[in-house]
Protein backbone atom coordinates (compact mmCIF):
# COMPACT_ATOMS: atom_id res chain seq x y z
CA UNK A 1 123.69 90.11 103.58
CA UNK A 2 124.22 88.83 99.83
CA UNK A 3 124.18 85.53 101.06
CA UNK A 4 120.91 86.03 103.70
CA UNK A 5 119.20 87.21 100.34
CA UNK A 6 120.40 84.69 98.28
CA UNK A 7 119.00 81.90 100.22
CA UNK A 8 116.00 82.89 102.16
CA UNK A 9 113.69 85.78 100.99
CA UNK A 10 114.51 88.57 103.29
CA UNK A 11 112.78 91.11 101.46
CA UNK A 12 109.59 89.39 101.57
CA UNK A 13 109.74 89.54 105.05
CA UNK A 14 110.87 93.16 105.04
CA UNK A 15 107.95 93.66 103.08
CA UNK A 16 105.69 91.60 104.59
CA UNK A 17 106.12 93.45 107.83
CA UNK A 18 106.00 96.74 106.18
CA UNK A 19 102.74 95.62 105.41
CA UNK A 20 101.18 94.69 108.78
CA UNK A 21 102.69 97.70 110.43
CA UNK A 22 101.05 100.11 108.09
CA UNK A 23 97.85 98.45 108.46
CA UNK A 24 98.04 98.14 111.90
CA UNK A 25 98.30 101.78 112.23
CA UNK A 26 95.67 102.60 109.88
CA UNK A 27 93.65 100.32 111.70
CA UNK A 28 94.77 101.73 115.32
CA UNK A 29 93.29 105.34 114.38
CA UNK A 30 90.04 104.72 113.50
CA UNK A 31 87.03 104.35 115.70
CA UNK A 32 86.75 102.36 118.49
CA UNK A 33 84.70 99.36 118.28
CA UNK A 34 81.13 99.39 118.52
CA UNK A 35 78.10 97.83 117.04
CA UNK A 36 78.08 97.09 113.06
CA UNK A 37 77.03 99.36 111.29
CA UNK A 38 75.50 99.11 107.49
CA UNK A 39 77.54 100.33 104.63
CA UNK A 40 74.70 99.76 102.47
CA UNK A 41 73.05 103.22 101.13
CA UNK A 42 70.35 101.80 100.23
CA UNK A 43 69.66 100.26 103.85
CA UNK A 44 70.93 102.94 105.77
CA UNK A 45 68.25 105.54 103.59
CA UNK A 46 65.57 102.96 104.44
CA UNK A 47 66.09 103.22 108.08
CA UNK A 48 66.37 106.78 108.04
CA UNK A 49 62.73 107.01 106.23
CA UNK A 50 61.11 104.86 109.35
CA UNK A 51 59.85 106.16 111.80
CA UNK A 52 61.04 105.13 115.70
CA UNK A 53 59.58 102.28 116.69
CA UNK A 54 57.58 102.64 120.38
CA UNK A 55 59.31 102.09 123.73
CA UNK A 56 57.04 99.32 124.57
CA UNK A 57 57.27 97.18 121.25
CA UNK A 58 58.87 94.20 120.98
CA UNK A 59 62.68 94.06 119.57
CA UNK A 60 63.07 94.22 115.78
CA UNK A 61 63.52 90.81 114.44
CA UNK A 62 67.32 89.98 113.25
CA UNK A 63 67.85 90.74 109.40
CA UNK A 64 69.05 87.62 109.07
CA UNK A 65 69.04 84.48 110.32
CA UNK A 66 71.63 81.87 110.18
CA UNK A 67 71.19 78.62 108.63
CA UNK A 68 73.02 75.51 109.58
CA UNK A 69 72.21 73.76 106.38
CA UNK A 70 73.60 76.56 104.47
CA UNK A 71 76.44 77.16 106.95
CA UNK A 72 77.38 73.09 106.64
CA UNK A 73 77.68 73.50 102.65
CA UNK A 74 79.92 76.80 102.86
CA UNK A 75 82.20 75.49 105.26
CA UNK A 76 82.28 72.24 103.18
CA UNK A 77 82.85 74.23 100.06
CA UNK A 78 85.80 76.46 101.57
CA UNK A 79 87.75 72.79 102.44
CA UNK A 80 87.14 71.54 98.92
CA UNK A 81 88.72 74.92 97.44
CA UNK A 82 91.71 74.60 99.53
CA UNK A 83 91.68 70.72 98.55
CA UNK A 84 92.44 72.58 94.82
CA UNK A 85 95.21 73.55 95.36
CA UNK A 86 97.38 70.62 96.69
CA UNK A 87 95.55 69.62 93.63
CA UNK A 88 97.62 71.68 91.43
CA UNK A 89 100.92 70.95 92.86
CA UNK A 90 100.30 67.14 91.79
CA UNK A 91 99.11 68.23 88.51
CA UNK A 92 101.99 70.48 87.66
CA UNK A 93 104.33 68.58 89.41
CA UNK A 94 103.23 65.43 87.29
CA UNK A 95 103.73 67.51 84.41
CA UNK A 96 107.89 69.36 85.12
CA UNK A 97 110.94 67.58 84.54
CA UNK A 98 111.54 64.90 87.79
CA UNK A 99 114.60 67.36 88.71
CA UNK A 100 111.76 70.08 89.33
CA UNK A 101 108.65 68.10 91.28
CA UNK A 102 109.85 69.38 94.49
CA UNK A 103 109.81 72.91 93.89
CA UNK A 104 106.12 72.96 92.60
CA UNK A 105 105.41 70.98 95.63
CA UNK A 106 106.34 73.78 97.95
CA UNK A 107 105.43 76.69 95.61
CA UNK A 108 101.88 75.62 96.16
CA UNK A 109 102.05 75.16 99.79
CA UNK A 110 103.50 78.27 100.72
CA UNK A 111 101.06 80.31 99.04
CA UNK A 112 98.65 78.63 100.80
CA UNK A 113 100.52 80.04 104.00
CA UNK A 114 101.60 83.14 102.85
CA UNK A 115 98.22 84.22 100.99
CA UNK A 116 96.46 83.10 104.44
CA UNK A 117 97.99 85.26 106.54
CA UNK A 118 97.39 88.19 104.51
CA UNK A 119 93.87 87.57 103.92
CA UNK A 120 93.03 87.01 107.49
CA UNK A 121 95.75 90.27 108.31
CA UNK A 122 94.51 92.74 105.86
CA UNK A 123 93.57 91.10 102.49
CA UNK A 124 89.87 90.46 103.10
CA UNK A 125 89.96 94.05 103.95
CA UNK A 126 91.43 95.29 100.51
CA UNK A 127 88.69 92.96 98.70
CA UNK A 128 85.43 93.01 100.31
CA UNK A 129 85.87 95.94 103.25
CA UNK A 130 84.06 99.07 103.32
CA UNK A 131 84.21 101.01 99.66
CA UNK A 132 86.60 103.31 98.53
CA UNK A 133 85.79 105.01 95.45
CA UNK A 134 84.70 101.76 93.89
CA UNK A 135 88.67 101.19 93.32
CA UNK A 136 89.08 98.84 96.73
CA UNK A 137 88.18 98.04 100.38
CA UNK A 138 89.30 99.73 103.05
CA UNK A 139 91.21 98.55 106.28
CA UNK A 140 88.55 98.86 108.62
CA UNK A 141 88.48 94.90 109.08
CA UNK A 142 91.79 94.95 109.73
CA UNK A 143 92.92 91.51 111.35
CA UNK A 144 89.28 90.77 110.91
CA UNK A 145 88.13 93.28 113.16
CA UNK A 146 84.22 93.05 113.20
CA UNK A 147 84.33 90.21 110.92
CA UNK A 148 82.09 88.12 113.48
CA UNK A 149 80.37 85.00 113.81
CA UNK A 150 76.92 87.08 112.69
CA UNK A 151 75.82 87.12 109.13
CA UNK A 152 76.70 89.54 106.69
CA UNK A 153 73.45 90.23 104.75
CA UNK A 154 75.24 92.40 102.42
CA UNK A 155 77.51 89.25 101.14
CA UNK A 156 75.37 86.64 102.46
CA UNK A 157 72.40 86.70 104.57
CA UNK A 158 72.28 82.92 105.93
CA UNK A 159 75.83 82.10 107.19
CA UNK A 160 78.10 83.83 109.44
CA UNK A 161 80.28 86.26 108.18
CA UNK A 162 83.89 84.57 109.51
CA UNK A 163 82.42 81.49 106.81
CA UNK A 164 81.95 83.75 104.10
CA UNK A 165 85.79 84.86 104.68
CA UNK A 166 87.21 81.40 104.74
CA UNK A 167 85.23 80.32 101.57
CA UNK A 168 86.87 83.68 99.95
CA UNK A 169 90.23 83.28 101.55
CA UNK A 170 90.44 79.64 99.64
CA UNK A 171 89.73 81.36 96.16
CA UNK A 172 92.78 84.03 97.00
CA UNK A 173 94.82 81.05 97.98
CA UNK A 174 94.65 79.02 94.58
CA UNK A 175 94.80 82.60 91.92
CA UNK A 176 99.06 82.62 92.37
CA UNK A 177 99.36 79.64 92.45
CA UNK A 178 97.91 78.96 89.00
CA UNK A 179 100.35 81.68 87.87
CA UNK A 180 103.16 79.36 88.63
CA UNK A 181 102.50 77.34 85.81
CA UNK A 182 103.54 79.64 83.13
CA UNK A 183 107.18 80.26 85.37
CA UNK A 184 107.78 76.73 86.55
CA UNK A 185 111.28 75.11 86.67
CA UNK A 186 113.27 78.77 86.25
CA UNK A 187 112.17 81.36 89.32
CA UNK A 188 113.90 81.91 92.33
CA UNK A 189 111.82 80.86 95.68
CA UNK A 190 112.64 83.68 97.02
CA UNK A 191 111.16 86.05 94.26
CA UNK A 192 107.79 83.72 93.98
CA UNK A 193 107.46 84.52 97.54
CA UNK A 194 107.94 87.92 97.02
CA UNK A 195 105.96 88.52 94.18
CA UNK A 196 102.99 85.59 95.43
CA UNK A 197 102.34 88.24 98.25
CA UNK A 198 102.82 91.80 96.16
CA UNK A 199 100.29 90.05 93.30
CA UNK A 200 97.57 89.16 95.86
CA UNK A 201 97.85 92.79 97.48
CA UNK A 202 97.94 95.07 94.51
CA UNK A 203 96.27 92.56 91.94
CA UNK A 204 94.06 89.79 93.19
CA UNK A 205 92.49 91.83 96.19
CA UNK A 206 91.67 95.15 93.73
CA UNK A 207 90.20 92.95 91.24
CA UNK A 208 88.13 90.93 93.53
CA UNK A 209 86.99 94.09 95.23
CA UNK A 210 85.81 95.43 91.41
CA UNK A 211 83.86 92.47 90.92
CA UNK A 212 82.37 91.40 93.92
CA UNK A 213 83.17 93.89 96.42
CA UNK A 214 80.21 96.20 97.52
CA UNK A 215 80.05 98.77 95.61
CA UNK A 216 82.87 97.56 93.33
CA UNK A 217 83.53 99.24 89.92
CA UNK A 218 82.54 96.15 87.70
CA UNK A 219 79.93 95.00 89.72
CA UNK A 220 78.37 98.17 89.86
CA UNK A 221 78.70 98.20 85.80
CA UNK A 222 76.70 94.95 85.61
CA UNK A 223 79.47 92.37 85.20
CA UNK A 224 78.59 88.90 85.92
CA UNK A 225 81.09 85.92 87.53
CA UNK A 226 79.68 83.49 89.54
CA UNK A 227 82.60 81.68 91.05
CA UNK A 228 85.89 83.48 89.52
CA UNK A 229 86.01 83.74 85.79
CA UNK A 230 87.78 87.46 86.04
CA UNK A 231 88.93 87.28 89.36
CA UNK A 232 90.65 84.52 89.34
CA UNK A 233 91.26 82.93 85.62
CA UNK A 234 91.38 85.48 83.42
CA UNK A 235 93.62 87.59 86.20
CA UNK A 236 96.07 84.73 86.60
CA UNK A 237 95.81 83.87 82.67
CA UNK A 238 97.33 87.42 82.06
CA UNK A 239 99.66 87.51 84.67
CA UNK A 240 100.80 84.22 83.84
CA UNK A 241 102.01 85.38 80.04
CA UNK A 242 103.10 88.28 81.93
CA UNK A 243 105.61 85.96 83.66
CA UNK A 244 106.02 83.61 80.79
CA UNK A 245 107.53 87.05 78.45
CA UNK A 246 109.32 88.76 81.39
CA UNK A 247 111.36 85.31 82.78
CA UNK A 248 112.10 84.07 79.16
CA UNK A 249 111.90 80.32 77.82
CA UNK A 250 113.83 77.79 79.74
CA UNK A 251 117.26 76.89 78.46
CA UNK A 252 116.46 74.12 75.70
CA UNK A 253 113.07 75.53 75.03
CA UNK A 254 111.34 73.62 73.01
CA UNK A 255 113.77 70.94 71.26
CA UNK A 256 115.26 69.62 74.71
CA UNK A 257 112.36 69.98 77.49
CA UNK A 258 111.44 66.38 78.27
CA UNK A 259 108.05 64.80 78.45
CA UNK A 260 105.91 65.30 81.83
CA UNK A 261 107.99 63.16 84.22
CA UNK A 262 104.92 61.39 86.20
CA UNK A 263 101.34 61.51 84.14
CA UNK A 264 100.25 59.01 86.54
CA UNK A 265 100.80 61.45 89.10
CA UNK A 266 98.97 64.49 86.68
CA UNK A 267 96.07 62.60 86.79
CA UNK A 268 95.63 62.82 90.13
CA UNK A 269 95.88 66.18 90.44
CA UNK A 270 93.31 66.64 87.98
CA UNK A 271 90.76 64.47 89.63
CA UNK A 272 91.62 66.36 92.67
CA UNK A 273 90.98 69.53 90.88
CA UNK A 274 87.61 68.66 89.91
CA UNK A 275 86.86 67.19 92.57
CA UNK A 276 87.07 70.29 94.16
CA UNK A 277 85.60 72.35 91.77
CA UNK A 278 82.43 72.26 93.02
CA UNK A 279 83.52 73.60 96.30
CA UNK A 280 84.50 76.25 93.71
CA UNK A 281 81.65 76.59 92.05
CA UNK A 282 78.85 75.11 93.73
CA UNK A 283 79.91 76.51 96.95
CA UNK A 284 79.66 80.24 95.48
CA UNK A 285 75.80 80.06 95.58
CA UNK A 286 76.65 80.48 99.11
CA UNK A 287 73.15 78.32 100.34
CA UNK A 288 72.45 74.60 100.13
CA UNK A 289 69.69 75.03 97.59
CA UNK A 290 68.46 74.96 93.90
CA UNK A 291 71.26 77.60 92.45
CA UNK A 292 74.30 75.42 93.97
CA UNK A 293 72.71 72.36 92.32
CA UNK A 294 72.53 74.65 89.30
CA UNK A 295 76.27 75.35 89.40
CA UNK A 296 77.00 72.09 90.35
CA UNK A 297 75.77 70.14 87.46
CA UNK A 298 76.90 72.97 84.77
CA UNK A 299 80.30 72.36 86.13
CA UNK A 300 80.52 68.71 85.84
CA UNK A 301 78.94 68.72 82.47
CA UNK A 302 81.24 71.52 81.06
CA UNK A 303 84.28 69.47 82.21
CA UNK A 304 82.84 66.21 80.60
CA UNK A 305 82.54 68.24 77.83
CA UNK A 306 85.39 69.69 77.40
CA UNK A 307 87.69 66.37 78.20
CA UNK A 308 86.10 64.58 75.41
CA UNK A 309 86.70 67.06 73.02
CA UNK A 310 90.05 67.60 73.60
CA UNK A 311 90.75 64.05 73.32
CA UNK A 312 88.23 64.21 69.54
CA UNK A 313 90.53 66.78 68.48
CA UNK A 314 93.78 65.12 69.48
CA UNK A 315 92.74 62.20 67.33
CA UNK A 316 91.92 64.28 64.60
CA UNK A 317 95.35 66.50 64.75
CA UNK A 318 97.39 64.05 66.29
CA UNK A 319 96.08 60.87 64.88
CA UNK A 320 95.65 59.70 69.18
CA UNK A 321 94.16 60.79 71.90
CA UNK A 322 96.44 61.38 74.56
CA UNK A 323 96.25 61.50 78.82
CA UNK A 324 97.32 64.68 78.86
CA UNK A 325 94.76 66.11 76.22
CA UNK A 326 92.21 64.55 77.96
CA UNK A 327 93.13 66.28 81.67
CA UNK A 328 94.26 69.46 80.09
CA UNK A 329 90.71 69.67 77.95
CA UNK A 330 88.89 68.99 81.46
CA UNK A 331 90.69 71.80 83.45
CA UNK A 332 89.94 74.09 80.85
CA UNK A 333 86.47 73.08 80.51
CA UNK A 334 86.20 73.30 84.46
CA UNK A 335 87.77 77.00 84.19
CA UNK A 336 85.39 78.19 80.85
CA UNK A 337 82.46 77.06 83.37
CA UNK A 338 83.23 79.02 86.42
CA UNK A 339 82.10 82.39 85.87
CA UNK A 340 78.95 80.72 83.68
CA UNK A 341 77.81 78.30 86.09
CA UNK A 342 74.90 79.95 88.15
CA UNK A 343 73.79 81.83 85.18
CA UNK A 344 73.06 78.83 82.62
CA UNK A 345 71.75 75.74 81.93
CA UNK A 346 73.00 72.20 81.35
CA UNK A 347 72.66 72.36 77.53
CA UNK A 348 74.59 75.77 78.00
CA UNK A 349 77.17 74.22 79.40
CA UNK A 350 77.76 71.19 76.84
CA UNK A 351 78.36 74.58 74.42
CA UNK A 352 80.50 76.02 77.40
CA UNK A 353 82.97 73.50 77.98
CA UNK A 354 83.30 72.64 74.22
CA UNK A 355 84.06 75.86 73.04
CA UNK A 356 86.68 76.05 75.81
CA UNK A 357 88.42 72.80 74.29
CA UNK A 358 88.58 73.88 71.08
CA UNK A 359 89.85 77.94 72.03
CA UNK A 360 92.38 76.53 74.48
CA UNK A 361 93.54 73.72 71.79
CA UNK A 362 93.97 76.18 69.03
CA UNK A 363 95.69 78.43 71.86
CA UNK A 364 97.95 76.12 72.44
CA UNK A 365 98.87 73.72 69.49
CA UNK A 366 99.41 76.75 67.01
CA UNK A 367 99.30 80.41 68.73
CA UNK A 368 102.01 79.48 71.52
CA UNK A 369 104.18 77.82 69.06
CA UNK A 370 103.77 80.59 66.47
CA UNK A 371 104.97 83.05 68.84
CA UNK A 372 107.24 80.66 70.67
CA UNK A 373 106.84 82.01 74.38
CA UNK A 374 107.30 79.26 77.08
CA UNK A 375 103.96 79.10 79.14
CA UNK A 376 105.58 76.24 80.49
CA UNK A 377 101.94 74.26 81.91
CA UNK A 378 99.97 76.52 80.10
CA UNK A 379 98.69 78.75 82.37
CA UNK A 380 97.83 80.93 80.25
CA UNK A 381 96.11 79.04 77.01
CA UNK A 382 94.40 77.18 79.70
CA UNK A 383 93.30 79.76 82.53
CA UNK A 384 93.74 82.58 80.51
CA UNK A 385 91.76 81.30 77.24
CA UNK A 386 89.26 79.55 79.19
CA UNK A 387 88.53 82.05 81.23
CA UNK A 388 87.99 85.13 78.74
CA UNK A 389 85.68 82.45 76.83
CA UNK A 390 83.90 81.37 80.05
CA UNK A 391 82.99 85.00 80.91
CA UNK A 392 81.63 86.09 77.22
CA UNK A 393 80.17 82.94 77.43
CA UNK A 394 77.88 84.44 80.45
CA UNK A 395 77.19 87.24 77.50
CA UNK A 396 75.45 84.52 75.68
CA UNK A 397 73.76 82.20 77.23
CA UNK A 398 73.10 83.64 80.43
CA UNK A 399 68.85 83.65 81.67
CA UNK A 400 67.29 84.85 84.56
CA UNK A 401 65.36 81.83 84.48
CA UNK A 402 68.21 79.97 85.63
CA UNK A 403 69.18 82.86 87.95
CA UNK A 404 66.64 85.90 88.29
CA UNK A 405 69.54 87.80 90.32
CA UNK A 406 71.48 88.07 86.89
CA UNK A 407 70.79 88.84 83.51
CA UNK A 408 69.53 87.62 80.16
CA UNK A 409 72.39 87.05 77.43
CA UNK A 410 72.40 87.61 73.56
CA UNK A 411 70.66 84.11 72.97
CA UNK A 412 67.66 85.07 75.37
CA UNK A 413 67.47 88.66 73.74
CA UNK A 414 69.96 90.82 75.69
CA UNK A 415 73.21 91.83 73.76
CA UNK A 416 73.90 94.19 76.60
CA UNK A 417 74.95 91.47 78.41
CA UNK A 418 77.53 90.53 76.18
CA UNK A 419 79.17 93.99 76.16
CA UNK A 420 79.28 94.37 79.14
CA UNK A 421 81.21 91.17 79.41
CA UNK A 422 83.22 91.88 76.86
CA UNK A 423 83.95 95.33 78.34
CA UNK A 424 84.76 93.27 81.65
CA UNK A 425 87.25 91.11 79.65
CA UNK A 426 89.33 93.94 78.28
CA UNK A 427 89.57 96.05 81.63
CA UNK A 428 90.86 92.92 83.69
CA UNK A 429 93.14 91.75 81.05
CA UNK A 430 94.60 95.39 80.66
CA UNK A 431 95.38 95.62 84.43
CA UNK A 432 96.46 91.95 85.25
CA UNK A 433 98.76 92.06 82.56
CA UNK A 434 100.19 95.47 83.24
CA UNK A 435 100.21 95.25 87.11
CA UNK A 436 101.77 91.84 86.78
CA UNK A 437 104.52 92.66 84.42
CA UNK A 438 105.19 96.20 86.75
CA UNK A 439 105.81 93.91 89.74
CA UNK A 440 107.34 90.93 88.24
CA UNK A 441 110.00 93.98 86.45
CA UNK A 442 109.87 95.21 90.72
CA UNK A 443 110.66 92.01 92.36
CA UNK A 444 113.60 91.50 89.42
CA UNK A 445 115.30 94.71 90.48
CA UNK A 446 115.14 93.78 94.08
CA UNK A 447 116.04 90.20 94.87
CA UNK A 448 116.31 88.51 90.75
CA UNK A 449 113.88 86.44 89.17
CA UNK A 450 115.57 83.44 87.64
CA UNK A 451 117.85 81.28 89.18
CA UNK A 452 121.49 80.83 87.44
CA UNK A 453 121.87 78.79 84.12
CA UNK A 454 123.67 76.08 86.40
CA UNK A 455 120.98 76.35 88.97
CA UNK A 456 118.33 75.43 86.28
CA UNK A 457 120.08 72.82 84.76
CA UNK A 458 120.72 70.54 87.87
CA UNK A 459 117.17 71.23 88.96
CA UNK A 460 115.25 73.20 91.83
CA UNK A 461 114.98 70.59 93.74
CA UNK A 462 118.85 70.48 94.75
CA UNK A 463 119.56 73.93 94.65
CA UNK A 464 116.72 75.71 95.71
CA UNK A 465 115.45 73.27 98.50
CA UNK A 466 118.64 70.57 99.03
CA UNK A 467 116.38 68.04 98.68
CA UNK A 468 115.22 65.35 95.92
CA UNK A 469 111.75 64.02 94.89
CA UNK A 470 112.40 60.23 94.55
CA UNK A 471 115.36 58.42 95.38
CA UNK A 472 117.16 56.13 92.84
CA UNK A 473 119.08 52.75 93.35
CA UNK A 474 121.31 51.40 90.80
């Protein structure tokens, strides 16, 4: 058995199962199937208050309608968020040690599979399902049960409800994996496998629920995020310095980790990632229309933003500006915007996206080395910093004549706004940090975090995977 669990994750399988069986059952005793049903008090009132229409009159129109356009540009959006995070694994693999490109590689891809499956088993459930207490969703769309081809109206009125999934499903997909940044070249497959699916049930899916869920706790409070700002980069910020202090610095931290192996390859990655940002952003309007070109051109401009100052204040520290300050500033500037970028306007943005330069620079250059934890891609001064900024960012400069379905910020004559942002910052910072560091101590006692002190310093490659990135001739 010590050897089963030593080279394939058995308890993530074990647990995995454990999973499925107790949501089958939960799903198994409730009602049978039968036409949808509002959860929607407000709806459900309405319809009460009307009185029954005659025998003879034609059938109710549909209370929604779906639209192709609309439908095109969700779907679209949902393959450019998945795009993301292959993405990632050539931007952090650029950036390891050549010994270590592998094991990014495959990080990335199996969350992709293993966050999948549970979203489409009993994930979207937990995030967006029925209310419970404002706390999470319940398991009545178990397996996607009554998650149909129909529209939603409650999440979106104009596209079927199965496209609304997928597009979500993508966003649940890329959240561990940014984690991985902060633990790369030292954790056990096994235990990222473990802990990938653990984090996306008792983390991601809560959070997500709180924010966007119906009749989630935050969202009910006021919070605003457009495209993921708290759900997904401030959560995986925290969790990833939750990794970075539980795992410990790599052996050699800081005098002997080389220089990214393949910034070529980096590059990529990034272009890749903002590529498909605004599948990630733009796509969150949820319609083809004036609010995804709103979010669409905040994005860009917040990254073009942000890479340029980066690279300003690499000259000015550094006396050059480098590749890597120039993709790192971008990614930051691309996170800062996400939760702003249906809420403000282009100007907004330029303020957006150089503010998250400068936070996540400062982050960084001096608080990371002050305190000398080993973030080791920066997970968390980029994600992490970028996000918390982003989202009191929304507290700012946020208008309803950008959006009239949000809110005015301090700089429009709101400061309610900004508390309540700030509010949202310290709630989902508490609990991603907390959870994460509970489950990451969990997964430890069960099958070990960090692989052995030879394991790390012949690389993951070898002896995680037996295989090697690029082969050299002499």
């Amino acid at each position: 058995m010590g050897k089963i669990v030593g080279r394939f994750p058995f308890w993530f399988l074990v647990l995995f199962i454990l999973f499925t069986v107790v949501a089958t059952v939960r799903a198994a005793e409730g009602p049978e199937a039968g036409p949808a049903v509002s959860t929607d008090v407000s709806q459900v009132q309405a319809a009460e208050s009307q009185p029954p229409a005659p025998s003879f009159s034609a059938p109710a129109p549909p209370a929604s309608t779906i639209d192709t356009g609309d439908t095109a540009w969700l779907l679209t959006s949902a393959a450019l968020v998945l795009l993301m995070t292959p993405g990632l694994a050539l931007f952090y693999g650029g950036l390891v040690r050549r010994k270590n490109v592998l094991s990014i590689l495959m990080q990335c891809f199996m969350v992709v599979c293993i966050v999948s499956v549970q979203w489409v088993l009993f994930g979207y459930s937990l995030a967006f399902g029925p209310d419970v207490k404002g706390l999470i969703g319940n398991l009545d769309w178990f397996g996607l049960k009554g998650v149909t081809t129909e529209a939603y109206p409650a999440y979106a009125s104009t596209v079927p409800h199965q496209a609304f999934m997928i597009f979500q499903a993508m966003f649940a997909v890329i959240t561990p994996a940014l984690i991985l940044g902060a633990f790369a070249e030292r954790m056990k497959f096994s235990a990222f496998c473990l802990f990938s699916l653990l984090w996306a049930t008792l983390v991601y899916d809560p959070m997500c629920h709180w924010v966007w869920g119906n009749g989630g706790l935050l969202k009910q409070a006021g919070v605003l995020d457009f495209a993921g700002g708290i759900v997904v980069h401030i959560n995986a910020g925290l969790a990833a310095l939750a990794a970075a202090l539980v795992l410990g610095r790599r052996i050699g931290y800081p005098s002997k980790i080389s220089p990214p192996h393949n910034l070529p390859t980096a590059v990529l990655g990034a272009g890749l990632l903002w590529f498909g940002w605004f599948g990630f952003n733009a796509g969150s309007a949820l319609g083809a229309g004036s609010l995804a070109t709103t979010a669409f051109v905040a994005t860009h401009t917040a990254g073009a933003a942000a890479g340029l100052t980066w690279s300003l204040l690499d000259w000015v520290f550094n006396s050059r500006s480098t590749v890597l300050g120039m993709i790192t500033g971008a990614v930051a500037g691309l996170a800062a915007v996400t939760p702003a970028s249906g809420f403000v306007t282009p100007v907004a943005a330029l303020w957006i996206g150089i503010g998250a330069s400068t936070l996540c620079f400062a982050s960084i250059s001096f608080i990371k080395s002050k305190f000398s934890y080993d973030d080791s891609l920066d997970a968390f001064g980029v994600h992490g910093i970028g996000g918390i900024w982003g989202t009191l960012a929304v507290g700012l400069w946020a208008s309803k004549k950008v959006n009239p379905a949000g809110a005015d910020g301090l700089f429009y004559g709101n400061p309610h706004t900004f508390f309540v942002q700030l509010e949202a910052v310290a709630v989902t910072a508490l609990f991603s940090f907390c959870a994460s560091f509970i489950l990451l101590k969990l997964v430890d006692a069960t099958v070990g975090l960090r692989v052995s002190e030879h394991q790390e310093r012949v690389g993951l490659d070898l002896t995680e995977h037996a295989e090697v990135g690029y082969t050299l001739v002499d």
